[in-house]
C-alpha atoms as a PDB file:
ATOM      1  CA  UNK A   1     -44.689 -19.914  26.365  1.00  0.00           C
ATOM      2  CA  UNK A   2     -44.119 -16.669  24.477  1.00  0.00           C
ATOM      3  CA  UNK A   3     -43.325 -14.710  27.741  1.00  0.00           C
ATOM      4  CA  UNK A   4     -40.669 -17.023  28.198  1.00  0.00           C
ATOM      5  CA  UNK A   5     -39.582 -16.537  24.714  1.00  0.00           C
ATOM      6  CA  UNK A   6     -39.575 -12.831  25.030  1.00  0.00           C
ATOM      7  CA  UNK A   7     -38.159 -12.617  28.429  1.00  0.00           C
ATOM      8  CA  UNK A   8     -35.086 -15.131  26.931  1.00  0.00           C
ATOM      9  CA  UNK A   9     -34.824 -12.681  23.914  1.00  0.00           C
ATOM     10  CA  UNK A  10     -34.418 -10.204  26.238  1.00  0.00           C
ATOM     11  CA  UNK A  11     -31.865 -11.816  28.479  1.00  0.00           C
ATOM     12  CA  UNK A  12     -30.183 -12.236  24.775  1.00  0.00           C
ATOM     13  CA  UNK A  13     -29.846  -8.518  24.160  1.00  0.00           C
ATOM     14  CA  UNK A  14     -28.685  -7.813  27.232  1.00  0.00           C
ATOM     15  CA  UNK A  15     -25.607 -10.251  26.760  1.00  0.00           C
ATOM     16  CA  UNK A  16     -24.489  -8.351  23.740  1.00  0.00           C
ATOM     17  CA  UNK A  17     -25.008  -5.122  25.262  1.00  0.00           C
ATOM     18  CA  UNK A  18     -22.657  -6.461  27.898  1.00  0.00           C
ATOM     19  CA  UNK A  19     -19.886  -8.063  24.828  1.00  0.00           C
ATOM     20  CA  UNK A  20     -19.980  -4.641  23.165  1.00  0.00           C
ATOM     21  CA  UNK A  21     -18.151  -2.864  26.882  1.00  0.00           C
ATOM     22  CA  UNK A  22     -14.316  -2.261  26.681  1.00  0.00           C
ATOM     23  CA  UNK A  23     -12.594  -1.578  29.647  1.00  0.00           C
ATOM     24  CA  UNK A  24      -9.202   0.281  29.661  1.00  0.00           C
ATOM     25  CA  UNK A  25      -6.116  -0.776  31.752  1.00  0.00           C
ATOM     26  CA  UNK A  26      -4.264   1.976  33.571  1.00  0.00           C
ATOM     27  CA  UNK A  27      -1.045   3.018  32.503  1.00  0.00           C
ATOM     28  CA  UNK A  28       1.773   1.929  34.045  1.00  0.00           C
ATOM     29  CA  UNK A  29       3.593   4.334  36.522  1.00  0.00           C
ATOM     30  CA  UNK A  30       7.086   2.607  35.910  1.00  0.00           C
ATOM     31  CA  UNK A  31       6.480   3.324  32.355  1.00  0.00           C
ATOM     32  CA  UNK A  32       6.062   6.763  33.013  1.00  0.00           C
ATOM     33  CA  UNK A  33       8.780   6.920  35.315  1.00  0.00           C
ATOM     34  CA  UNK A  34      11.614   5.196  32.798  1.00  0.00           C
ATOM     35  CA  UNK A  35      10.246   7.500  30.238  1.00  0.00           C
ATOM     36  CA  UNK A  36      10.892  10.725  32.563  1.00  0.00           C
ATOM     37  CA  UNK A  37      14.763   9.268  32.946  1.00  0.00           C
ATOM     38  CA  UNK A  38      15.563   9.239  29.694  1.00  0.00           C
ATOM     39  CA  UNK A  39      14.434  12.625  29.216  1.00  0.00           C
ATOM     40  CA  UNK A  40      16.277  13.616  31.660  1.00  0.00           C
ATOM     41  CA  UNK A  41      19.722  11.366  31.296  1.00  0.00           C
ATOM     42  CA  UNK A  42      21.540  12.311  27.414  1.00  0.00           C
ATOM     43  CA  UNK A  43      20.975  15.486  28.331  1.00  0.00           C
ATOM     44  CA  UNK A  44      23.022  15.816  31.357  1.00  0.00           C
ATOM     45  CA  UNK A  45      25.306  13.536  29.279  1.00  0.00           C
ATOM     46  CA  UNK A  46      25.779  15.715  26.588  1.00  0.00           C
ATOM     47  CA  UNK A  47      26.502  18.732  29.133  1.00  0.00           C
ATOM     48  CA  UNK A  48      28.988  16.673  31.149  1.00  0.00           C
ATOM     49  CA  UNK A  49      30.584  15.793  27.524  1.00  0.00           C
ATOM     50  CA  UNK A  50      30.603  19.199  26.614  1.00  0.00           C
ATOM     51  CA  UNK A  51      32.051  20.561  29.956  1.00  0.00           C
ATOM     52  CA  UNK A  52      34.557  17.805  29.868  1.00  0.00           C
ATOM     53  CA  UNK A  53      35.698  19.349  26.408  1.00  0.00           C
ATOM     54  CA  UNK A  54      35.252  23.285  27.128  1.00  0.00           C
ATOM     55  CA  UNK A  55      37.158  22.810  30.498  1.00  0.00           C
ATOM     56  CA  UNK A  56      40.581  22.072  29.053  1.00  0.00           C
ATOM     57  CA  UNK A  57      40.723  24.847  26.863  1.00  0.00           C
ATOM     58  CA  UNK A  58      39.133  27.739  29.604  1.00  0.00           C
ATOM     59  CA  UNK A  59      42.310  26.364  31.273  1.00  0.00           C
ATOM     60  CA  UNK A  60      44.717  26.487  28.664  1.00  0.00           C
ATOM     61  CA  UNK A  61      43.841  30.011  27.982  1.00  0.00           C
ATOM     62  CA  UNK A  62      43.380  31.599  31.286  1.00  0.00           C
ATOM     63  CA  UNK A  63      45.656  29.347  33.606  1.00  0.00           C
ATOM     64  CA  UNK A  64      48.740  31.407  34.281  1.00  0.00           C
ATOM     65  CA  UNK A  65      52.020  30.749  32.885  1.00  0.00           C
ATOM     66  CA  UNK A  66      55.261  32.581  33.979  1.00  0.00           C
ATOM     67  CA  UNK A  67      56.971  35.070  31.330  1.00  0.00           C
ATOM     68  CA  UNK A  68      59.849  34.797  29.769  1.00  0.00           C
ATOM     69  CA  UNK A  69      63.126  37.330  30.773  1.00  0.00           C
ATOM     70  CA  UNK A  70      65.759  37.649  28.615  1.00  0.00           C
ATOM     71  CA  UNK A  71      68.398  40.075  29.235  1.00  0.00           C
ATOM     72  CA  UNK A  72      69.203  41.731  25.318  1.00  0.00           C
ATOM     73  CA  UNK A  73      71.902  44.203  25.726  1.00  0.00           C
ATOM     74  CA  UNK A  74      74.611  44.961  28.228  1.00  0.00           C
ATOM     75  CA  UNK A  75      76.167  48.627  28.756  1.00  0.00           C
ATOM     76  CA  UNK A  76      78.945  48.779  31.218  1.00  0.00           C
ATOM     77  CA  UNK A  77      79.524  52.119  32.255  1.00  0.00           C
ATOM     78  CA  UNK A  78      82.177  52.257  34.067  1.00  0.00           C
ATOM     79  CA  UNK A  79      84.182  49.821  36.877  1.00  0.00           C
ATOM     80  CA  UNK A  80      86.657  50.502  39.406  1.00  0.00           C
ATOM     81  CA  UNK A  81      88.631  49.196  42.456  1.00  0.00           C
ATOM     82  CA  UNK A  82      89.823  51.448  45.299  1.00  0.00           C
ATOM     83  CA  UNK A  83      91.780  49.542  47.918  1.00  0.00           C
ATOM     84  CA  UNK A  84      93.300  51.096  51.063  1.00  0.00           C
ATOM     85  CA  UNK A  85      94.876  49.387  54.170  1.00  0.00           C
ATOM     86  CA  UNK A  86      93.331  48.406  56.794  1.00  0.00           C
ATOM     87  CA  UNK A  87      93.971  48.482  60.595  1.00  0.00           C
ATOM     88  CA  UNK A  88      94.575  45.597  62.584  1.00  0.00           C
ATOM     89  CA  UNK A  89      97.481  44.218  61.235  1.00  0.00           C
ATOM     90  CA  UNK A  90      96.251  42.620  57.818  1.00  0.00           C
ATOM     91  CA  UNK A  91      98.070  42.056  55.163  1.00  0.00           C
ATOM     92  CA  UNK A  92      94.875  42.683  53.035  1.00  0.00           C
ATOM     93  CA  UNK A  93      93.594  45.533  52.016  1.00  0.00           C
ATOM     94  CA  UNK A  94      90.367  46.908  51.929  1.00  0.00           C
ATOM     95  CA  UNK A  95      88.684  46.710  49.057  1.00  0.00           C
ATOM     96  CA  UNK A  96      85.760  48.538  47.352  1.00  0.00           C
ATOM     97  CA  UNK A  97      84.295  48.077  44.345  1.00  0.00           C
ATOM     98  CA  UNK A  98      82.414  50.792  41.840  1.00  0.00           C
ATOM     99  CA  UNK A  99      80.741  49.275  39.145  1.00  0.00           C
ATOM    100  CA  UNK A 100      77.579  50.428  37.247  1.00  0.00           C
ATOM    101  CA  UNK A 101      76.503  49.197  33.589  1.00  0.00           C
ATOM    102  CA  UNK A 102      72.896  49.363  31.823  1.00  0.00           C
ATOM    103  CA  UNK A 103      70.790  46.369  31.252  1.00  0.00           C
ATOM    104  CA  UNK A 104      67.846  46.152  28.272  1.00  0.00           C
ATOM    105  CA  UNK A 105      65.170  42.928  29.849  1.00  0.00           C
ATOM    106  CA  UNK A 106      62.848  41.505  27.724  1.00  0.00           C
ATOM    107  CA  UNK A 107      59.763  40.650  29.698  1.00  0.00           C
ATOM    108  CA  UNK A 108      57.438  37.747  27.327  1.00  0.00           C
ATOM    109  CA  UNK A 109      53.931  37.810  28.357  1.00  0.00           C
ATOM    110  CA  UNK A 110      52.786  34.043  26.796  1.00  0.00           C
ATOM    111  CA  UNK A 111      49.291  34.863  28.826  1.00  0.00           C
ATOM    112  CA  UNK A 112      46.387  35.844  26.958  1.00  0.00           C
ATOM    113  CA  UNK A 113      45.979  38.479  30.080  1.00  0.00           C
ATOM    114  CA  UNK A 114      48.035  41.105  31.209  1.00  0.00           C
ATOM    115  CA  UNK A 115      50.579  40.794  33.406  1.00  0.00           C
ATOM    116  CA  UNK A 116      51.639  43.679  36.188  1.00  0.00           C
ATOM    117  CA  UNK A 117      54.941  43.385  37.442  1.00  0.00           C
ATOM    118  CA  UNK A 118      55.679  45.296  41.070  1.00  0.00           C
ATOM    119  CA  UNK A 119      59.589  45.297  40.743  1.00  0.00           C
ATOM    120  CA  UNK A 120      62.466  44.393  38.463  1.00  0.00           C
ATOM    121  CA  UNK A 121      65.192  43.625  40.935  1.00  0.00           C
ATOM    122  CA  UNK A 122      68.810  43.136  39.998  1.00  0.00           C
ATOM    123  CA  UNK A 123      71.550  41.489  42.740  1.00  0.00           C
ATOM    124  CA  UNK A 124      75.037  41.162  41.558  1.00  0.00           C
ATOM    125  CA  UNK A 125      77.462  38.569  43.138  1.00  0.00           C
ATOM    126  CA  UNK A 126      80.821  37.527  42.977  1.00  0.00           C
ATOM    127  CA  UNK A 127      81.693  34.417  43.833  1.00  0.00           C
ATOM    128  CA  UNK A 128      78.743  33.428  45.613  1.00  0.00           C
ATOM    129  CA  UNK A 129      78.559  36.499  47.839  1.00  0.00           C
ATOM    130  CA  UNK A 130      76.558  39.424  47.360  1.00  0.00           C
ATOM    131  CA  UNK A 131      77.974  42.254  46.876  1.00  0.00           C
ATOM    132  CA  UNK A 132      74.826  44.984  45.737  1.00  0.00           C
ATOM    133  CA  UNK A 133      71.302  45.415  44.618  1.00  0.00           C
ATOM    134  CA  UNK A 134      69.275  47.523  42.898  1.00  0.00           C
ATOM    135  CA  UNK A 135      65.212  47.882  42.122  1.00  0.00           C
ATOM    136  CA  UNK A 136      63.309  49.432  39.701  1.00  0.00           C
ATOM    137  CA  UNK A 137      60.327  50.614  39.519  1.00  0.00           C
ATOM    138  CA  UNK A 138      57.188  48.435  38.316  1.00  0.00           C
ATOM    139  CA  UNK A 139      55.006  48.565  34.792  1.00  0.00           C
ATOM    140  CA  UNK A 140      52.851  46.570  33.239  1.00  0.00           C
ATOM    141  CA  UNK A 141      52.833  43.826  30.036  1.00  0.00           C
ATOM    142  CA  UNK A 142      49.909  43.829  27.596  1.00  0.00           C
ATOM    143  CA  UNK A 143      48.394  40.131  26.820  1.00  0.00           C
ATOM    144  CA  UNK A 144      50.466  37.813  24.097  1.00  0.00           C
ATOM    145  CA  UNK A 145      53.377  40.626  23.942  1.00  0.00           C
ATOM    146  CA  UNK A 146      56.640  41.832  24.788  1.00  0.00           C
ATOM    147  CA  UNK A 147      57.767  44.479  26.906  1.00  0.00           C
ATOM    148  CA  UNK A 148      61.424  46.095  26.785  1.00  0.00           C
ATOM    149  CA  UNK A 149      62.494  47.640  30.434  1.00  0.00           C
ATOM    150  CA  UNK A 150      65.413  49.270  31.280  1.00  0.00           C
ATOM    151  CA  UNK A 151      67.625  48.989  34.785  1.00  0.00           C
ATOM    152  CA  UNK A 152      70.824  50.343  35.793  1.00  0.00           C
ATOM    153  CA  UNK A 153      73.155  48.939  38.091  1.00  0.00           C
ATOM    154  CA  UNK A 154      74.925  51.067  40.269  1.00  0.00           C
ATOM    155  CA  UNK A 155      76.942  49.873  43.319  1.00  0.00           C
ATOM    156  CA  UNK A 156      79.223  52.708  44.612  1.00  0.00           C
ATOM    157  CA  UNK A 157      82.282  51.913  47.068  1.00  0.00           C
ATOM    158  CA  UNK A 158      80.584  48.663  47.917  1.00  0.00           C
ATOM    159  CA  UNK A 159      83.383  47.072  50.374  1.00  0.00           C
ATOM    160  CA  UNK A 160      84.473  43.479  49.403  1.00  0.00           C
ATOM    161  CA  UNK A 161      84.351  41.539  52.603  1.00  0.00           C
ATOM    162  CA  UNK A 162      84.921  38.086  51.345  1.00  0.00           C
ATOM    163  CA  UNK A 163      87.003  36.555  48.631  1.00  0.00           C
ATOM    164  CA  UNK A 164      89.328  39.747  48.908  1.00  0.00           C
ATOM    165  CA  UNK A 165      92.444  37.655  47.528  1.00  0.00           C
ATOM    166  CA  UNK A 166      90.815  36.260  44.829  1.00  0.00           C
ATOM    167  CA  UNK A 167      89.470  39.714  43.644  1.00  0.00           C
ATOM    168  CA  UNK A 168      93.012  41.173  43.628  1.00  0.00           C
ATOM    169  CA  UNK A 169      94.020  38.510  41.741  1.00  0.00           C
ATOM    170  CA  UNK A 170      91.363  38.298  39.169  1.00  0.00           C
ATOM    171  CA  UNK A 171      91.483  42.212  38.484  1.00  0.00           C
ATOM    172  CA  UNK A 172      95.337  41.884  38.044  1.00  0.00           C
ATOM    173  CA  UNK A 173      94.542  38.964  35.255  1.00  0.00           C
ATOM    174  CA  UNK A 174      91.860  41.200  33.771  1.00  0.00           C
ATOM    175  CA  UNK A 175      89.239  39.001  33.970  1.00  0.00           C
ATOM    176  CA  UNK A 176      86.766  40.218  36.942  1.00  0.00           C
ATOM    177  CA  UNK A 177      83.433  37.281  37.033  1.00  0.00           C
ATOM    178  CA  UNK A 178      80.469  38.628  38.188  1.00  0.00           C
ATOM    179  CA  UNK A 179      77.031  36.546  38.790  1.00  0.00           C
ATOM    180  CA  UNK A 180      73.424  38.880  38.425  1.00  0.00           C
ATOM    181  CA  UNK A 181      69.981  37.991  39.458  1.00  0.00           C
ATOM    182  CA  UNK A 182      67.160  40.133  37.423  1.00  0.00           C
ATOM    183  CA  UNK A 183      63.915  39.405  38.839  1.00  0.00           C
ATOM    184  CA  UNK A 184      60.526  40.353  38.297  1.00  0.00           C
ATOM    185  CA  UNK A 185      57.430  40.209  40.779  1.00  0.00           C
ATOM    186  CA  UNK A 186      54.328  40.479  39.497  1.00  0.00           C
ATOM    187  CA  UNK A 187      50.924  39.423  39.085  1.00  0.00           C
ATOM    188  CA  UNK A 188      48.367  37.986  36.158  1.00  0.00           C
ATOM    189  CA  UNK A 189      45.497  40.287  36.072  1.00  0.00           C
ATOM    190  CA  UNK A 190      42.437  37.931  35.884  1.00  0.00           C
ATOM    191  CA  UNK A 191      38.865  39.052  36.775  1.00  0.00           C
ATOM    192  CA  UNK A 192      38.774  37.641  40.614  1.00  0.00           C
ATOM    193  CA  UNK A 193      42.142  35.424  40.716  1.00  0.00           C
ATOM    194  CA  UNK A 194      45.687  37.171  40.539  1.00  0.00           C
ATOM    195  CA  UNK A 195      47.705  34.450  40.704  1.00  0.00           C
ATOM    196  CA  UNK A 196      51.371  35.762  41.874  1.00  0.00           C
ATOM    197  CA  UNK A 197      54.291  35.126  39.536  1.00  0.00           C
ATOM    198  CA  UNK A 198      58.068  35.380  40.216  1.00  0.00           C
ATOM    199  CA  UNK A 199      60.891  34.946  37.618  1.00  0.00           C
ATOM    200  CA  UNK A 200      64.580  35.195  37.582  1.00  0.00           C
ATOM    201  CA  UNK A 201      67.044  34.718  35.133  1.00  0.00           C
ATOM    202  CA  UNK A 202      70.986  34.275  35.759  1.00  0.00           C
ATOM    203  CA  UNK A 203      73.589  35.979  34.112  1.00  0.00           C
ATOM    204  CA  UNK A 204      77.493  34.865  34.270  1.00  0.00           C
ATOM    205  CA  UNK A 205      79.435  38.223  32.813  1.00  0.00           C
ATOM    206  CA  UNK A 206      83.377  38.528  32.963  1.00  0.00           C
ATOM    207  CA  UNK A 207      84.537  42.173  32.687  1.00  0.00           C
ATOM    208  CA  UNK A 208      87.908  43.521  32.056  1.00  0.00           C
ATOM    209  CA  UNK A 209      88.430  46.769  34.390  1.00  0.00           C
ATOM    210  CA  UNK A 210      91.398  47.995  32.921  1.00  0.00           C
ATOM    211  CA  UNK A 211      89.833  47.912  29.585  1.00  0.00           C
ATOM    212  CA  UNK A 212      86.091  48.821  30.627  1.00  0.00           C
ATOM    213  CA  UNK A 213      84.320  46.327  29.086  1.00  0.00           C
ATOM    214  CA  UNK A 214      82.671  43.380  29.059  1.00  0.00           C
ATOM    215  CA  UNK A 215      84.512  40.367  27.691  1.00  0.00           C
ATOM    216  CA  UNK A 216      81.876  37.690  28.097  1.00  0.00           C
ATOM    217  CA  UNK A 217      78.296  36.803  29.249  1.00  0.00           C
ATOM    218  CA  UNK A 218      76.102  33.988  29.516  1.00  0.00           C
ATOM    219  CA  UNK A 219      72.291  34.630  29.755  1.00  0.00           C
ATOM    220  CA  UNK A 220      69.205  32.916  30.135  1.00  0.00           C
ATOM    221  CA  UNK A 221      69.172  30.283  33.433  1.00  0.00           C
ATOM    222  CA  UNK A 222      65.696  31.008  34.535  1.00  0.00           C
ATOM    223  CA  UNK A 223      65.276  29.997  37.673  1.00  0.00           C
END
């Protein structure tokens, strides 16, 4: 009777014993794996904001734009008209035409870079026709600046083979038109990239020859 007693206290213990246990549940691998996301996802976010913001203004600053030519003075040095008369039966003569006159260019680098120009090249037309051109030689523009260069025009005996008529005519009113080109080739000077640049600007310039100077001009067509 008390062995039973003691052996059902026993058995009573061991219940408790068993009451008092706490098992722990795993932790979730999902939860670990939405947890590593997050970590991982505003910051990418915030760099993709921030390049999104930073990449606009890299390109504002060291994207190329073209310069700005602007032709400043005019110095006409001297212009002439030799005619003689030809062989063949034409009632035309020949004509050649010696003109030469100074030019001051402006050359506006907006570019927060240098700028290296190869060539300013001058062509000088009249009435759609070319009738000369000159080169000089190349230099170089400093970032956010301005740069004054200096060309002459020279075009010595140049023979007139079109328009020969109207040229008589318009030296005889005093009142010669003459179309120039002024051109610059050049190059932005970046680290790796040198993006090439070409700019022209049109001139329209009437000239008197008796007189020897320049009675009008029109600047600034960039082309």
């Amino acid at each position: 009777m008390n062995s039973r007693t003691a052996r059902g206290g026993g058995e009573e213990e061991d219940d408790d014993d068993d009451d008092d246990d706490v098992f722990l549940q795993p932790y979730p691998q999902q939860r670990r794996r939405q947890d590593d996301i997050c970590d991982t996802f505003w910051p990418t976010i915030a760099i993709l904001v921030a390049l999104c913001l930073l990449l606009p203004l890299v390109g504002f600053v060291l994207w190329p734009q073209s310069p700005e030519l602007e032709v400043k003075q005019w110095k006409l040095n001297g212009i002439s008209i030799d005619s003689s008369s030809t062989q063949g039966g034409s009632i035309l003569p020949e004509v050649g035409l010696n003109v030469s006159w100074d030019l001051l260019v402006a050359v506006e680098n907006p570019n927060y870079v240098g700028l290296a120009y190869d060539s300013l090249m001058v062509q000088v037309l009249y009435k759609d026709s070319e009738i000369g051109e000159v080169e000089s030689a190349g230099g170089s523009v400093a970032a956010c600046s301005t740069a004054n260069v200096t060309a002459t025009v020279s075009l010595q005996a140049t023979q007139i083979l079109y328009n020969v008529k109207d040229l008589l005519i318009d030296v005889a009113n005093r009142e010669l038109p003459l179309t120039t080109y002024t051109t610059i080739n050049g190059a932005v000077q970046l680290l790796l990239l040198k993006p090439h640049i070409t700019v022209t600007v049109a001139c329209e310039v009437v000239v008197d020859p008796k007189a020897q100077e320049i009675l009008r001009q029109d600047c600034g067509l960039d082309l």
